[in-house]
C-alpha atoms as a PDB file:
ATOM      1  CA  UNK A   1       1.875 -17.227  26.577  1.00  0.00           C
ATOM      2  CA  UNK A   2       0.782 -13.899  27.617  1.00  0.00           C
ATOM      3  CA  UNK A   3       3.107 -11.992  25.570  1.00  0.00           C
ATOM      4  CA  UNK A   4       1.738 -14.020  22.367  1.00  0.00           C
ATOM      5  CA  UNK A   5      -1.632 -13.174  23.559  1.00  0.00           C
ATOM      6  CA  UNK A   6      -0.754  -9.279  23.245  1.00  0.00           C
ATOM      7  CA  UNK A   7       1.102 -10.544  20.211  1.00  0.00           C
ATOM      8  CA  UNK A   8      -1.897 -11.632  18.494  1.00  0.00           C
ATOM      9  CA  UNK A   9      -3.885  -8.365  19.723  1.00  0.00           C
ATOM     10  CA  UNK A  10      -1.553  -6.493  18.516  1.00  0.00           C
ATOM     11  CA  UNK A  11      -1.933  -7.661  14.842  1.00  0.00           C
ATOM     12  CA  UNK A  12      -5.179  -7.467  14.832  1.00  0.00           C
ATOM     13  CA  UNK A  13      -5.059  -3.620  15.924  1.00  0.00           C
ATOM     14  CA  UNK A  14      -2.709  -3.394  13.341  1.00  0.00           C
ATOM     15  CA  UNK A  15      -4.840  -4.647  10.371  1.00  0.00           C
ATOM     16  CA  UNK A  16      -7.808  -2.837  11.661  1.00  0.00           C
ATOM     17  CA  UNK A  17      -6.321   0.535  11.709  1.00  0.00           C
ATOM     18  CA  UNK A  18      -5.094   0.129   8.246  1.00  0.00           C
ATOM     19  CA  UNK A  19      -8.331  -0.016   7.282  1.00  0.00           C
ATOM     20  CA  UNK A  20     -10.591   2.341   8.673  1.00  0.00           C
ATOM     21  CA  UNK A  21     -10.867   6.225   8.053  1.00  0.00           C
ATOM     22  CA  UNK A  22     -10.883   7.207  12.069  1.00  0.00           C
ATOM     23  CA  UNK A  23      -7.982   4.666  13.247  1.00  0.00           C
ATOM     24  CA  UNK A  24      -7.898   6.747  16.339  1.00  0.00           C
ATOM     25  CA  UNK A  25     -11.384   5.049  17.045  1.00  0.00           C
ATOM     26  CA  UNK A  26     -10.463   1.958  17.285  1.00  0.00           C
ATOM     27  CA  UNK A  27     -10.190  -0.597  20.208  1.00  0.00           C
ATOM     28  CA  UNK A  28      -8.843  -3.880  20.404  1.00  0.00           C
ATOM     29  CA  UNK A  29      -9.428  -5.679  23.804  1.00  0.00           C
ATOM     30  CA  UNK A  30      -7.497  -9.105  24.192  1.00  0.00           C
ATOM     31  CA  UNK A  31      -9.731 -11.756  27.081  1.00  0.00           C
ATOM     32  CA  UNK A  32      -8.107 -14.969  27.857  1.00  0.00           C
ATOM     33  CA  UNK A  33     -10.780 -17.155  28.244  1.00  0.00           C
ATOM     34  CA  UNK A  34     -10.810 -19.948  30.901  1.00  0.00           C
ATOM     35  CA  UNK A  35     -10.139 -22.500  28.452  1.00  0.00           C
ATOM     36  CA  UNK A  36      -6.469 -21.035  27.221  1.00  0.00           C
ATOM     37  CA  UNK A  37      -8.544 -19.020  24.163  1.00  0.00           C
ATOM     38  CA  UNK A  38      -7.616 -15.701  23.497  1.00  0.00           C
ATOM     39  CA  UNK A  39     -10.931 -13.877  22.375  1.00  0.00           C
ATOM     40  CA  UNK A  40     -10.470 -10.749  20.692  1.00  0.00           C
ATOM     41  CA  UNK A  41     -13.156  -7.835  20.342  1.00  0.00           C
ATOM     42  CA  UNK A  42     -12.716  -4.884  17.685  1.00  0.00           C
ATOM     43  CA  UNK A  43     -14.682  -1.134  18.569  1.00  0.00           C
ATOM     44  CA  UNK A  44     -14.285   0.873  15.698  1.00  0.00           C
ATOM     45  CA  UNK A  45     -16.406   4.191  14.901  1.00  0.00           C
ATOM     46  CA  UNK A  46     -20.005   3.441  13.550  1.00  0.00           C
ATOM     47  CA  UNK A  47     -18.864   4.965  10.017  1.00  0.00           C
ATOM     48  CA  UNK A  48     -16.074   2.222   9.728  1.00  0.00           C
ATOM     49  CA  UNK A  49     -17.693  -0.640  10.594  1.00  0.00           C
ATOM     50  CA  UNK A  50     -18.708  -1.386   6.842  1.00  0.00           C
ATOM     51  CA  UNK A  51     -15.330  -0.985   5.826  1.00  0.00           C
ATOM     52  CA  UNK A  52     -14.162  -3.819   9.040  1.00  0.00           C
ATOM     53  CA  UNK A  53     -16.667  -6.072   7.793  1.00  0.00           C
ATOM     54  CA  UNK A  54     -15.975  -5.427   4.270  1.00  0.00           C
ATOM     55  CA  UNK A  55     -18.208  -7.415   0.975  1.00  0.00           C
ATOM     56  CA  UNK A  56     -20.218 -10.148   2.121  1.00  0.00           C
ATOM     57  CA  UNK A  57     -17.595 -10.285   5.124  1.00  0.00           C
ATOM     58  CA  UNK A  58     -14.674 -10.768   3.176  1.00  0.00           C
ATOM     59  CA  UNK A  59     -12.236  -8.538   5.645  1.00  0.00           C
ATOM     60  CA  UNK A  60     -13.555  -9.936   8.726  1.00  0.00           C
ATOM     61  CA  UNK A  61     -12.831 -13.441   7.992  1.00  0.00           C
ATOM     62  CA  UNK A  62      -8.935 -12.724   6.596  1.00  0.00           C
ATOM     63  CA  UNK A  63      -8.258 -11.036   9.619  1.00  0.00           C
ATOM     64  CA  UNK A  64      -9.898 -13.811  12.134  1.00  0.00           C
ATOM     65  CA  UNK A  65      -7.808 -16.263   9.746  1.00  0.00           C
ATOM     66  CA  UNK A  66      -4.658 -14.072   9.914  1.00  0.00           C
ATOM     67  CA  UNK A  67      -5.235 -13.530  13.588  1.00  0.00           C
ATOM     68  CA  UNK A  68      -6.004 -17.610  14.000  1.00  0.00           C
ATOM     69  CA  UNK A  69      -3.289 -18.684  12.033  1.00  0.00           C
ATOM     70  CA  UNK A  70      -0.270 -16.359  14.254  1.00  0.00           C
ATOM     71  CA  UNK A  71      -2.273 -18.101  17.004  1.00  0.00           C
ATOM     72  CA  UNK A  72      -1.817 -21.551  16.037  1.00  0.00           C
ATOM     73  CA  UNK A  73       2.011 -20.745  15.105  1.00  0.00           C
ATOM     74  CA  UNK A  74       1.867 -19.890  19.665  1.00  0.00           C
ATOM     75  CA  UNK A  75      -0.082 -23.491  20.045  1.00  0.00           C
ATOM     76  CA  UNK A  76      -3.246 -21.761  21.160  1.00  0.00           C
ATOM     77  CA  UNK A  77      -6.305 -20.385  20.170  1.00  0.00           C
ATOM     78  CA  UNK A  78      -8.176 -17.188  19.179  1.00  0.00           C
ATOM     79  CA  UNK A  79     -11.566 -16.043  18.474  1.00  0.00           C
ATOM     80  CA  UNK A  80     -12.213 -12.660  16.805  1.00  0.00           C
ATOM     81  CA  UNK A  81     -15.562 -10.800  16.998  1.00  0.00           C
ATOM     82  CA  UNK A  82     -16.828  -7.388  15.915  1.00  0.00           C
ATOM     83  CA  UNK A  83     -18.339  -5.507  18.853  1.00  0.00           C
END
């Protein structure tokens, strides 16, 4: 499980950096929660976070869906917020 959890981290690092101008800016921390949930937290550079987010949250939601449904594929799940 633990190597799906860096799995899943790993894609969502992935898709972020695509996306942003300063992809050296970018964090991605991976916390398994107590209750076998992965929870995922992006950092990205104050100048990119429109772009993360994207219109009317648009990008942020396909990558918490891409991220949940490579989770589900494991047999656990993930939550993915925006720090």
């Amino acid at each position: 499980m633990v190597q799906s959890f860096e799995d899943v981290t790993a894609l969502v690092r992935s898709l972020v950096e695509q996306i942003v101008d300063n992809p050296e800016s970018v964090t991605v921390t991976g916390t398994d929660q107590e209750n076998g949930e992965l929870y995922v937290e992006i950092s990205v550079d104050e100048s990119d976070i429109g772009k993360v987010i994207g219109r009317q949250g648009r990008i942020i939601k396909a990558i918490r869906t891409l991220a949940r449904a490579a989770a589900s594929q494991e047999g656990f799940r993930v939550e993915v917020e925006l720090a």
